[in-house]
C-alpha atoms as a PDB file:
ATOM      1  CA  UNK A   1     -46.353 -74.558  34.757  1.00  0.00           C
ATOM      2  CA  UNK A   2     -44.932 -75.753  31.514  1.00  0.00           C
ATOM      3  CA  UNK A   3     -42.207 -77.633  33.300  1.00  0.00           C
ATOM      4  CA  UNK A   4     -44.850 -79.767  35.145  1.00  0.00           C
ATOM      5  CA  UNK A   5     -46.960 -80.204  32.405  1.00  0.00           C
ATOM      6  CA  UNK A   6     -43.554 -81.468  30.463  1.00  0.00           C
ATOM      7  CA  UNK A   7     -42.704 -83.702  33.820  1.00  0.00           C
ATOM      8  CA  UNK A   8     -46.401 -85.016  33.773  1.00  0.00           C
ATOM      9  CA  UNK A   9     -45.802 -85.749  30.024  1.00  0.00           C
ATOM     10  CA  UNK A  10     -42.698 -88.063  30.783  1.00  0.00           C
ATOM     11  CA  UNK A  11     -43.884 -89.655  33.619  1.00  0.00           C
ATOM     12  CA  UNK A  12     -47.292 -90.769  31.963  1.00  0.00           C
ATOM     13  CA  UNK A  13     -44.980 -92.298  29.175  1.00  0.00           C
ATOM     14  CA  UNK A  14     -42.951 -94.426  31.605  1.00  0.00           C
ATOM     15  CA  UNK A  15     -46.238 -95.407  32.948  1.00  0.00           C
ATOM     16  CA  UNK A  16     -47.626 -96.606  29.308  1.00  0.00           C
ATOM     17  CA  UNK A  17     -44.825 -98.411  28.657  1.00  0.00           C
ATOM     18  CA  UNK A  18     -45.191-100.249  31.429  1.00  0.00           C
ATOM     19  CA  UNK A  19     -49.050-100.598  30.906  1.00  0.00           C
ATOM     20  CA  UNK A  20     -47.862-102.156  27.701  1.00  0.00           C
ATOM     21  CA  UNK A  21     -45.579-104.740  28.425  1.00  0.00           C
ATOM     22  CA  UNK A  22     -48.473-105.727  30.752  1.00  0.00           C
ATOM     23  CA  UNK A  23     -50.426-105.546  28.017  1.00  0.00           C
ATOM     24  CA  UNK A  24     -48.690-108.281  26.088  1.00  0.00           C
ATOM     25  CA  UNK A  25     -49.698-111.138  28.954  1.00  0.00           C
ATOM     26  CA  UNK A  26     -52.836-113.309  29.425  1.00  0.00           C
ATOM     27  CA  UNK A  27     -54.258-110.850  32.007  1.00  0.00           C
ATOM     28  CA  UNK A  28     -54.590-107.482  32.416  1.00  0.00           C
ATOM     29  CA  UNK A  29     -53.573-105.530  35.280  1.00  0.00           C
ATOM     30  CA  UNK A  30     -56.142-105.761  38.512  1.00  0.00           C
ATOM     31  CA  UNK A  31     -56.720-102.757  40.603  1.00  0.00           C
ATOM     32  CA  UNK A  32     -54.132-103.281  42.455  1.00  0.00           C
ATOM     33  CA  UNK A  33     -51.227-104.335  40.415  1.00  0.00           C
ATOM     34  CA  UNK A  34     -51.831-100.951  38.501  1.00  0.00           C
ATOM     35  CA  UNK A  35     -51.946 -99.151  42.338  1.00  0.00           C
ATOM     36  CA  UNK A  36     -48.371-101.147  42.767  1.00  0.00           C
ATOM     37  CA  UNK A  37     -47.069 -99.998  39.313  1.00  0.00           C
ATOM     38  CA  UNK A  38     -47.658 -96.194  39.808  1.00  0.00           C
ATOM     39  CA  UNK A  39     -46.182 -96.723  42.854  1.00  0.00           C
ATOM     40  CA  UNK A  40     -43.130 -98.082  41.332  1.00  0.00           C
ATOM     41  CA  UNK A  41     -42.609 -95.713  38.631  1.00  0.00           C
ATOM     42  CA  UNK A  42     -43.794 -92.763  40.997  1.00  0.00           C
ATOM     43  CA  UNK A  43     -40.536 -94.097  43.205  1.00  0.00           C
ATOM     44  CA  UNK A  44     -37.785 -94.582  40.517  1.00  0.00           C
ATOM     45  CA  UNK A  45     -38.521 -90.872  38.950  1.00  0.00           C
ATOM     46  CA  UNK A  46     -38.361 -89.471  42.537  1.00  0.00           C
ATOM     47  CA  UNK A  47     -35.082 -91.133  42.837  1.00  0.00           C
ATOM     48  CA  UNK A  48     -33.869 -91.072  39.153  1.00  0.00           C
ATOM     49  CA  UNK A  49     -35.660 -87.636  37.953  1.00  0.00           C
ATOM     50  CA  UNK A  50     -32.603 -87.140  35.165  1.00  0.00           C
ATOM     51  CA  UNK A  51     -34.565 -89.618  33.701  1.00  0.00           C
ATOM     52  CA  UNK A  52     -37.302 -87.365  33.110  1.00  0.00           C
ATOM     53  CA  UNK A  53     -35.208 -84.862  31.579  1.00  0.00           C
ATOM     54  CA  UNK A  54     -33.980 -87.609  28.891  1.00  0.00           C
ATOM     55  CA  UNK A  55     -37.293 -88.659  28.040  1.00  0.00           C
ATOM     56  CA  UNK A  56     -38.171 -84.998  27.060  1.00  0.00           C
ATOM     57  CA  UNK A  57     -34.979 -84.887  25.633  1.00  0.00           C
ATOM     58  CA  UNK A  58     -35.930 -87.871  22.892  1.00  0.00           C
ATOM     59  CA  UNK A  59     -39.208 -86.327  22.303  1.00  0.00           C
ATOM     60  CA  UNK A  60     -37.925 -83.648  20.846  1.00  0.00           C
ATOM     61  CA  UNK A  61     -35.325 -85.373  19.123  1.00  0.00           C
ATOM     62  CA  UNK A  62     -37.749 -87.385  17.102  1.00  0.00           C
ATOM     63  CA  UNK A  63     -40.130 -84.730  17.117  1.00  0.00           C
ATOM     64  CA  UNK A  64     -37.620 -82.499  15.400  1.00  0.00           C
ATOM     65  CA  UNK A  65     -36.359 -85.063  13.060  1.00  0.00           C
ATOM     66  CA  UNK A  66     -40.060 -85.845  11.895  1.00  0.00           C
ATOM     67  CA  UNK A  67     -40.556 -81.787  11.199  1.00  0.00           C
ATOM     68  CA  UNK A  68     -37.498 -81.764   9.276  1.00  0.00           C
ATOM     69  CA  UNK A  69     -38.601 -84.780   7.184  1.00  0.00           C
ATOM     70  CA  UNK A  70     -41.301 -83.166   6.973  1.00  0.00           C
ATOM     71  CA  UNK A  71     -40.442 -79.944   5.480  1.00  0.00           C
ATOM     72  CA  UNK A  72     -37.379 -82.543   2.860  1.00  0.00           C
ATOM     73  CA  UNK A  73     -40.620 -83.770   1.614  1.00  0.00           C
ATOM     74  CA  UNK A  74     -42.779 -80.430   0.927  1.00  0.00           C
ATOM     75  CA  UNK A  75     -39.613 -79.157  -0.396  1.00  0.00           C
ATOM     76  CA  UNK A  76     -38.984 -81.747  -3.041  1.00  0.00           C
ATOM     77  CA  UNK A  77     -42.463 -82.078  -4.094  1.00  0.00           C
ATOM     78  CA  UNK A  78     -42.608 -78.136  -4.476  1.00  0.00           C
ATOM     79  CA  UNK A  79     -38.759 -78.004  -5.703  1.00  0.00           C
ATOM     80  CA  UNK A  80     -39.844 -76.125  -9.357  1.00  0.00           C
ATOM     81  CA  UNK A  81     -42.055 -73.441  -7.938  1.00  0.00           C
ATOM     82  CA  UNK A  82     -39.723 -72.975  -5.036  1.00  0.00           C
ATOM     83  CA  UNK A  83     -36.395 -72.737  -7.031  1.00  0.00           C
ATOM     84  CA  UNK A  84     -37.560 -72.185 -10.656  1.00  0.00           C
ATOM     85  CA  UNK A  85     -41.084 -69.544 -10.428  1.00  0.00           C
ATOM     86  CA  UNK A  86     -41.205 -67.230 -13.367  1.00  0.00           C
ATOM     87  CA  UNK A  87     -42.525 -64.931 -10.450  1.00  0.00           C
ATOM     88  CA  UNK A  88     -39.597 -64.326  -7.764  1.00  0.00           C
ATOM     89  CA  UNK A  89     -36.204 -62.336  -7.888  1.00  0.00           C
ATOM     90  CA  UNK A  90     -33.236 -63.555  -8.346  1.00  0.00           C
ATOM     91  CA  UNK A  91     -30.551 -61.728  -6.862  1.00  0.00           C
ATOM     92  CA  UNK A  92     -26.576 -62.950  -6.807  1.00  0.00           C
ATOM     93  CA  UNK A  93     -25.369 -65.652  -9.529  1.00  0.00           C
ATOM     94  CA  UNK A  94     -28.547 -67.065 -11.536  1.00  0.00           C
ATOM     95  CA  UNK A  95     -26.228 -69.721 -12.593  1.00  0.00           C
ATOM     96  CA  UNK A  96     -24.779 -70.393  -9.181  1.00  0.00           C
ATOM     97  CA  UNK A  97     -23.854 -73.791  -7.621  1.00  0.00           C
ATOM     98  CA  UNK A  98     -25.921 -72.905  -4.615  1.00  0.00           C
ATOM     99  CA  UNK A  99     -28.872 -71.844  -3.907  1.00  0.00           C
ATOM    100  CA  UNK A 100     -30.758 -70.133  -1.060  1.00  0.00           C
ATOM    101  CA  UNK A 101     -34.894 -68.896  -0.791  1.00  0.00           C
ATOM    102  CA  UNK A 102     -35.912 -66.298   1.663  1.00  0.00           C
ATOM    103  CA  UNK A 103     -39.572 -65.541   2.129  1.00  0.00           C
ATOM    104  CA  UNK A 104     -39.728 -62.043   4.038  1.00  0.00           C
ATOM    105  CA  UNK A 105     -41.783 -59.658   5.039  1.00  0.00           C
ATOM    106  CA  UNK A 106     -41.372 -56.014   4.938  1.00  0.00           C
ATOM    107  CA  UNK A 107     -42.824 -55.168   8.030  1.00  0.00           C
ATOM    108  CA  UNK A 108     -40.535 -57.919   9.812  1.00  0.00           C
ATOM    109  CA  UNK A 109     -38.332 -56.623  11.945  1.00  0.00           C
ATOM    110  CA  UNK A 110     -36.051 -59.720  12.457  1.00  0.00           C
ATOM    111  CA  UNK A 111     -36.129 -59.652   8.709  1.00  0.00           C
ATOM    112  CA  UNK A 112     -34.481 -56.017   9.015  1.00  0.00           C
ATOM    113  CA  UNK A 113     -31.981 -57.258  11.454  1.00  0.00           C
ATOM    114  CA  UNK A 114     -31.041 -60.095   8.595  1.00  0.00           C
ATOM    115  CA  UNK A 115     -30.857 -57.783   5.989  1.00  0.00           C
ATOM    116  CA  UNK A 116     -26.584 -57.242   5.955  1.00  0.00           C
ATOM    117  CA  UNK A 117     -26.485 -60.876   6.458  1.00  0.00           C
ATOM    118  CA  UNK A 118     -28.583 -61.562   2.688  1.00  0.00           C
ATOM    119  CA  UNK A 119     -26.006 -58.509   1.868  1.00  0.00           C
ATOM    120  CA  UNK A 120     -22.734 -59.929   3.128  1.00  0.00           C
ATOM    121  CA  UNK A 121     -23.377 -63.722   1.194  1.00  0.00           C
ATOM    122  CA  UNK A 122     -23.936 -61.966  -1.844  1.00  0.00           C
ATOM    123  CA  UNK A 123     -20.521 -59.672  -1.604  1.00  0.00           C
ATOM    124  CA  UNK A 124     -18.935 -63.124  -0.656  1.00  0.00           C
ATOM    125  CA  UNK A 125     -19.769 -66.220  -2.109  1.00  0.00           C
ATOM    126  CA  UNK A 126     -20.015 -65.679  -6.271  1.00  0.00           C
ATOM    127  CA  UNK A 127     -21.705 -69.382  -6.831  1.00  0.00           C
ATOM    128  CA  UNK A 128     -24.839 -67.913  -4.256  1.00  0.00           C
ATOM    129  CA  UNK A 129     -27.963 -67.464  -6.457  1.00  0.00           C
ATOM    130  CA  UNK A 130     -30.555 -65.762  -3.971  1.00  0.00           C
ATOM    131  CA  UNK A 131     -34.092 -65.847  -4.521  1.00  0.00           C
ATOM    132  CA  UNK A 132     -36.492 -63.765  -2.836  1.00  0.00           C
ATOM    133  CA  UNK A 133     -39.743 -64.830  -2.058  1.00  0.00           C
ATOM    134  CA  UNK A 134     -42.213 -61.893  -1.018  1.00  0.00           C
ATOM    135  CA  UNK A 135     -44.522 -63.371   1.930  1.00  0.00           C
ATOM    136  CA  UNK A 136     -46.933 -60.317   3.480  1.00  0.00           C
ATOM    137  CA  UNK A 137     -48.085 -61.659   6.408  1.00  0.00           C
ATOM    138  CA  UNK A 138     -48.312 -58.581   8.984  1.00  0.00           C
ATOM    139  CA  UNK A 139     -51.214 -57.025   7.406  1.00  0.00           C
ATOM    140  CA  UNK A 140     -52.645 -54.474   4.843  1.00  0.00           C
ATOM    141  CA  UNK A 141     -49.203 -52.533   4.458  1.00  0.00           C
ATOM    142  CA  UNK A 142     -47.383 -55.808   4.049  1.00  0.00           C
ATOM    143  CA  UNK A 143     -49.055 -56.365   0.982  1.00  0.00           C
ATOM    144  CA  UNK A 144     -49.465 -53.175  -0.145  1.00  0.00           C
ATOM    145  CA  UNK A 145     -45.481 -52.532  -0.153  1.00  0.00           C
ATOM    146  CA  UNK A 146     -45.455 -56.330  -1.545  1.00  0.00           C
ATOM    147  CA  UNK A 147     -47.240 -54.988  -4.022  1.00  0.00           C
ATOM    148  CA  UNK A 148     -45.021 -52.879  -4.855  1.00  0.00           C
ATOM    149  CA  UNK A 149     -41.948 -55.158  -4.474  1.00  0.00           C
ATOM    150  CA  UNK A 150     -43.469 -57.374  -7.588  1.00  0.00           C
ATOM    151  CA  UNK A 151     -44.034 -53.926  -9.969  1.00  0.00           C
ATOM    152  CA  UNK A 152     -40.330 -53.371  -8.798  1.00  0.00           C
ATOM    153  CA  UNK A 153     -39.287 -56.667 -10.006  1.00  0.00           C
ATOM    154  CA  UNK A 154     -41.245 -56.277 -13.641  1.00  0.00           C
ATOM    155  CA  UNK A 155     -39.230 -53.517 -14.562  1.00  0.00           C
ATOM    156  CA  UNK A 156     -35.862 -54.754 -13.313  1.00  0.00           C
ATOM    157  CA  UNK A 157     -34.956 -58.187 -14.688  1.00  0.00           C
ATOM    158  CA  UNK A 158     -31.396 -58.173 -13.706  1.00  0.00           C
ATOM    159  CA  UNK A 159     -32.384 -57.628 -10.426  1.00  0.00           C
ATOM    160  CA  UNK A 160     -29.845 -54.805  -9.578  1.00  0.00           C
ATOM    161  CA  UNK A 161     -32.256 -51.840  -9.174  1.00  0.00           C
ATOM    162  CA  UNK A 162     -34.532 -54.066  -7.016  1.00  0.00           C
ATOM    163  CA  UNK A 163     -31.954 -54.786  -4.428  1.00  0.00           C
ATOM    164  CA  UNK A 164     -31.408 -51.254  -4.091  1.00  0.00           C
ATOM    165  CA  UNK A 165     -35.068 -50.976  -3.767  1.00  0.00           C
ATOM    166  CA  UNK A 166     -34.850 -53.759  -1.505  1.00  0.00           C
ATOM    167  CA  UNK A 167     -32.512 -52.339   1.127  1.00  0.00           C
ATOM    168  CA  UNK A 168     -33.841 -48.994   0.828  1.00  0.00           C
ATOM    169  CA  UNK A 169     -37.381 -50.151   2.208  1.00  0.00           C
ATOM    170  CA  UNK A 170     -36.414 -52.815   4.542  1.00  0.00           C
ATOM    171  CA  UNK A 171     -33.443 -51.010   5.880  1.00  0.00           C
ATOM    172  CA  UNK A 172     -35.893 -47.586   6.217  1.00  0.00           C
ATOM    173  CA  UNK A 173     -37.346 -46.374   9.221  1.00  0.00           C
ATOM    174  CA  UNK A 174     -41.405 -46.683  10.357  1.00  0.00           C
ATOM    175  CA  UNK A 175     -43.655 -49.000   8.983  1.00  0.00           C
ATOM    176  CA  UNK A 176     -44.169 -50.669   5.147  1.00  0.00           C
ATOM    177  CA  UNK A 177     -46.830 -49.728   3.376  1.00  0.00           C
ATOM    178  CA  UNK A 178     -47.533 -48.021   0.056  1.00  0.00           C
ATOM    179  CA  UNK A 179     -46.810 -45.068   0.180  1.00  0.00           C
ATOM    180  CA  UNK A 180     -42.941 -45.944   1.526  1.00  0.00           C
ATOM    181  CA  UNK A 181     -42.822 -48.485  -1.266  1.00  0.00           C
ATOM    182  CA  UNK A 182     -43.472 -45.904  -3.855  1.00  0.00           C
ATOM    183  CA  UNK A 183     -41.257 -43.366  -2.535  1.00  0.00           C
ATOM    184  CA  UNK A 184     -37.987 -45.994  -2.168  1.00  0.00           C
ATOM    185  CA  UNK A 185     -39.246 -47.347  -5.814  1.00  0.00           C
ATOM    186  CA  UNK A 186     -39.318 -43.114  -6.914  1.00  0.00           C
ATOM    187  CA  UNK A 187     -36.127 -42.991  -5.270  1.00  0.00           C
ATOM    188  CA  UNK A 188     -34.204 -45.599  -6.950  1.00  0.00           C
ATOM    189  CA  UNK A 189     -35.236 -44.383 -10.744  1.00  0.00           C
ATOM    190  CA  UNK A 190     -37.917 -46.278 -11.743  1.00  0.00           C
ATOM    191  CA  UNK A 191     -40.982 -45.519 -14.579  1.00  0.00           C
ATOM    192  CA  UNK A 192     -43.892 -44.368 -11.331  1.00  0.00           C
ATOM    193  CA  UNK A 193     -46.521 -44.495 -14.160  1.00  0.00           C
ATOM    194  CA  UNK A 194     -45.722 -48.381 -14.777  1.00  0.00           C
ATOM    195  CA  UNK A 195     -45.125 -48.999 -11.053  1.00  0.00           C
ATOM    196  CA  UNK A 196     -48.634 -47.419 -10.510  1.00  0.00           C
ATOM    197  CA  UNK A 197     -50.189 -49.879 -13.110  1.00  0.00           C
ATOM    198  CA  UNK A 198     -48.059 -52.996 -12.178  1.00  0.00           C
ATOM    199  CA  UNK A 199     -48.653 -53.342  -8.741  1.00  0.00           C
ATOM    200  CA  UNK A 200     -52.408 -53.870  -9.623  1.00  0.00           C
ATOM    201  CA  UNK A 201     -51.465 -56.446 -12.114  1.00  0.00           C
ATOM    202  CA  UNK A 202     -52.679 -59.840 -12.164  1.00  0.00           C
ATOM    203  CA  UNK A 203     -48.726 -61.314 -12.027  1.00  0.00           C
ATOM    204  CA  UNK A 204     -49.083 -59.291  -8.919  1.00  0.00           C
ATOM    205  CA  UNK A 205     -51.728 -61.050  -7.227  1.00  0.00           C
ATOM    206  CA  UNK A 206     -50.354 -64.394  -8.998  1.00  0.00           C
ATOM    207  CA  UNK A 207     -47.160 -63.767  -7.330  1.00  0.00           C
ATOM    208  CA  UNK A 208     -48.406 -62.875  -3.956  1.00  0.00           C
ATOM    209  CA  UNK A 209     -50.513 -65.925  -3.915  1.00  0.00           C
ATOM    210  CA  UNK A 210     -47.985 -68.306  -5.217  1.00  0.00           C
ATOM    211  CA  UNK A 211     -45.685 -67.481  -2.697  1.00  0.00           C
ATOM    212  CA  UNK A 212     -48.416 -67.843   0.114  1.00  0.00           C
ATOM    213  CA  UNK A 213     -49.286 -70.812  -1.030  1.00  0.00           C
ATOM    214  CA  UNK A 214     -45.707 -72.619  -1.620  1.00  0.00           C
ATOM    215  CA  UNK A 215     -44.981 -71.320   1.774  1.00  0.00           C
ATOM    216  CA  UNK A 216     -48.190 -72.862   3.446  1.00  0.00           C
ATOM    217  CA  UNK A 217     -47.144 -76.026   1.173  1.00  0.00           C
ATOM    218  CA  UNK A 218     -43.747 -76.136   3.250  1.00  0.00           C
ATOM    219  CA  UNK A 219     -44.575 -75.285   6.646  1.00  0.00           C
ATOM    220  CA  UNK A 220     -43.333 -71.706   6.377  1.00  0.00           C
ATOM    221  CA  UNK A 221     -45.245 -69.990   9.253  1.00  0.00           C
ATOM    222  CA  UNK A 222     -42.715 -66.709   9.907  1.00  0.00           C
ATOM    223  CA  UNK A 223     -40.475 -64.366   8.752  1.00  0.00           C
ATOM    224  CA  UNK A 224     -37.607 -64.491   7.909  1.00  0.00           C
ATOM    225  CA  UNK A 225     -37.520 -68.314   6.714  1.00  0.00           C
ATOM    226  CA  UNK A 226     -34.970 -70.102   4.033  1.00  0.00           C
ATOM    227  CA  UNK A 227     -34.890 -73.075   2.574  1.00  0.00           C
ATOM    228  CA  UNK A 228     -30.686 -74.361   1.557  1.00  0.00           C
ATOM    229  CA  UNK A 229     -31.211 -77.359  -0.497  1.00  0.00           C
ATOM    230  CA  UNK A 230     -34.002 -79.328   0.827  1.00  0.00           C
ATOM    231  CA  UNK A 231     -33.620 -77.721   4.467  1.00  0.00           C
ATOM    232  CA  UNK A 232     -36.001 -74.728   5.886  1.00  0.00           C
ATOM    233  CA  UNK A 233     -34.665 -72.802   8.184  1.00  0.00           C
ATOM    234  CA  UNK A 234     -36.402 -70.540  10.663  1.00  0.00           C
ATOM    235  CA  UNK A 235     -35.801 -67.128  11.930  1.00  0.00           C
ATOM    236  CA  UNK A 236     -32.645 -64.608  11.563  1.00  0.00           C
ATOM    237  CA  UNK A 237     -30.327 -67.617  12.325  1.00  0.00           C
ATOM    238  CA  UNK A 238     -27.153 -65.052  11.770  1.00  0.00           C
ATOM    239  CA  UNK A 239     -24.721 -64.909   8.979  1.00  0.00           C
ATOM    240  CA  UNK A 240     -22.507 -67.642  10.558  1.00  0.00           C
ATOM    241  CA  UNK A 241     -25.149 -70.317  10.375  1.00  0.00           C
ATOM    242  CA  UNK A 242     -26.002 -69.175   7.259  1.00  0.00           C
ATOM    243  CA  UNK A 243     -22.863 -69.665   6.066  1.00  0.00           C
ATOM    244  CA  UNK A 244     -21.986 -72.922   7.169  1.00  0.00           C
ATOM    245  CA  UNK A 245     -25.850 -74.058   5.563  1.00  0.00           C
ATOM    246  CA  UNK A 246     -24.554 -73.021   2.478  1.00  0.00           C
ATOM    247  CA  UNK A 247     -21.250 -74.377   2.722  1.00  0.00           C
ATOM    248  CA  UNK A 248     -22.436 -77.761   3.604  1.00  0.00           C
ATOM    249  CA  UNK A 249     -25.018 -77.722   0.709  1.00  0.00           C
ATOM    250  CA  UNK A 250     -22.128 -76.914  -1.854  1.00  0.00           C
ATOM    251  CA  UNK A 251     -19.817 -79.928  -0.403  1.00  0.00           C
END
C-alpha cells in the first residue's frame, strides 16, 4: 500500500507540473486537453516508471535537507542551554575541543545497546566533552529513575561516580524505575539520605523540564538522540558513525 500511495504521490506531481506550465498561457486547459494530458503522463510513467522512483528520490532529498536545516536552526538558537545548562552532566573532558549531547532514556533499550559506544569515545578521544541530557519519555519509572539520575548528579560534580551510576542502571537488567535507581545509586557509595531529599528537589523538576523542553525545542522525538555541533542525530547510529560525526566536527 505505501508503495502506491508513494507512486500516486509522484505521478500527481508530474501531472501539476504540467497543469502549471498550462497554467502560465491565456487559457486554461478544456476538458479535454486535461483528458489528453493524463493520458500523456499516464503513458510516459508506464514506459519510463524509473522516473517515478527519482521523483521520490528528490522528495526526500529536499525533505531531508529542510529537517536538517531545521534542527541547525533550533540548535543555534538553543546553543547555551543545550551545551552550557547548569543542570546536565558532563562526563569526558569539560574543556574538550568537541562536543557531543545525548538525551536518553533509561528505559530505552536502543539506548542500552549504545551504552559501550558513549563508553568507548570517552576511553578514546581525550578532547570529547560528553553531556548527558536526561529525557524520561517511557513513563512513570522513566522519571522516577530520572529522578534519581539528577540527585546522582548533585552529589557528584566531577561526574565520575555518576557514570558508574550510569552504567550500572542502564547496563542492569528489568525495567527503570525507583527503586533500581536507588539501589545502583546505594551501590555506587552515595549519601541515600541526600539522594532521598534531592530527587524531590526543585533543580530536579527544573532539570527534567529543561531538558523536555530543549528537546521539544529541537525536534528530539526518541531515544537515544545527539546533537555533534549543530547536527542531531537519531537513534543508536553505532560507534563508527559516531566517530566519524565527531571527527568531522573537530576538522
Amino acid at each position: 500500500m505505501k508503495s502506491i500511495s508513494r507512486k500516486a504521490i509522484a505521478a500527481a506531481a508530474v501531472f501539476m507540473a504540467a497543469v502549471a506550465a498550462q497554467g502560465a498561457q491565456a487559457e486554461p486547459f478544456s476538458a479535454d486537453q486535461r483528458q489528453q494530458v493524463e493520458g500523456i503522463v499516464k503513458d510516459y510513467l508506464m514506459a519510463h516508471p524509473e522516473v517515478i522512483q527519482d521523483v521520490m528520490t528528490e522528495l526526500e532529498k529536499r525533505q531531508q535537507e529542510a529537517e536538517n536545516e531545521k534542527h541547525r536552526t533550533a540548535v543555534h538558537d538553543n546553543n547555551a542551554t543545550l551545551f552550557s545548562s547548569p543542570h546536565q552532566v558532563v562526563l569526558g573532558n569539560p574543556q574538550g575541543k568537541v562536543t557531543m549531547v545525548e538525551f536518553f532514556d533509561y528505559n530505552c533499550g536502543y539506548c542500552k545497546r549504545a551504552l559501550p559506544d558513549m563508553i568507548e569515545l570517552l576511553k578514546t578521544n581525550p578532547n570529547l566533552k560528553f553531556i548527558l541530557k536526561e529525557f524520561p519519555v517511557l513513563g512513570e519509572g522513566s522519571v522516577e529513575a530520572a529522578r534519581v539520575a539528577v540527585a546522582v548528579r548533585m552529589q557528584d560534580a566531577s561526574g565520575k561516580k555518576y557514570l558508574e551510576f550510569h552504567q550500572k542502571l542502564l547496563g542492569g537488567r528489568g525495567p527503570a524505575d525507583k527503586a533500581h535507581a536507588l539501589a545502583a545509586a546505594k551501590d555506587v557509595g552515595f549519601d541515600m539520605a541526600r539522594i532521598e531529599k534531592d530527587m524531590n528537589s526543585d533543580e530536579a523538576k527544573k532539570t527534567i523540564d529543561e531538558n523536555l523542553k530543549l528537546a521539544d525545542a529541537i525536534g528530539v522525538s526518541g531515544t537515544p538522540t545527539y546533537v555533534v555541533g549543530n547536527e542531531v542525530v537519531v537513534g543508536a547510529v553505532g560507534l563508527d558513525t559516531l566517530k566519524e560525526k565527531l571527527a568531522a566536527e573537530q576538522n
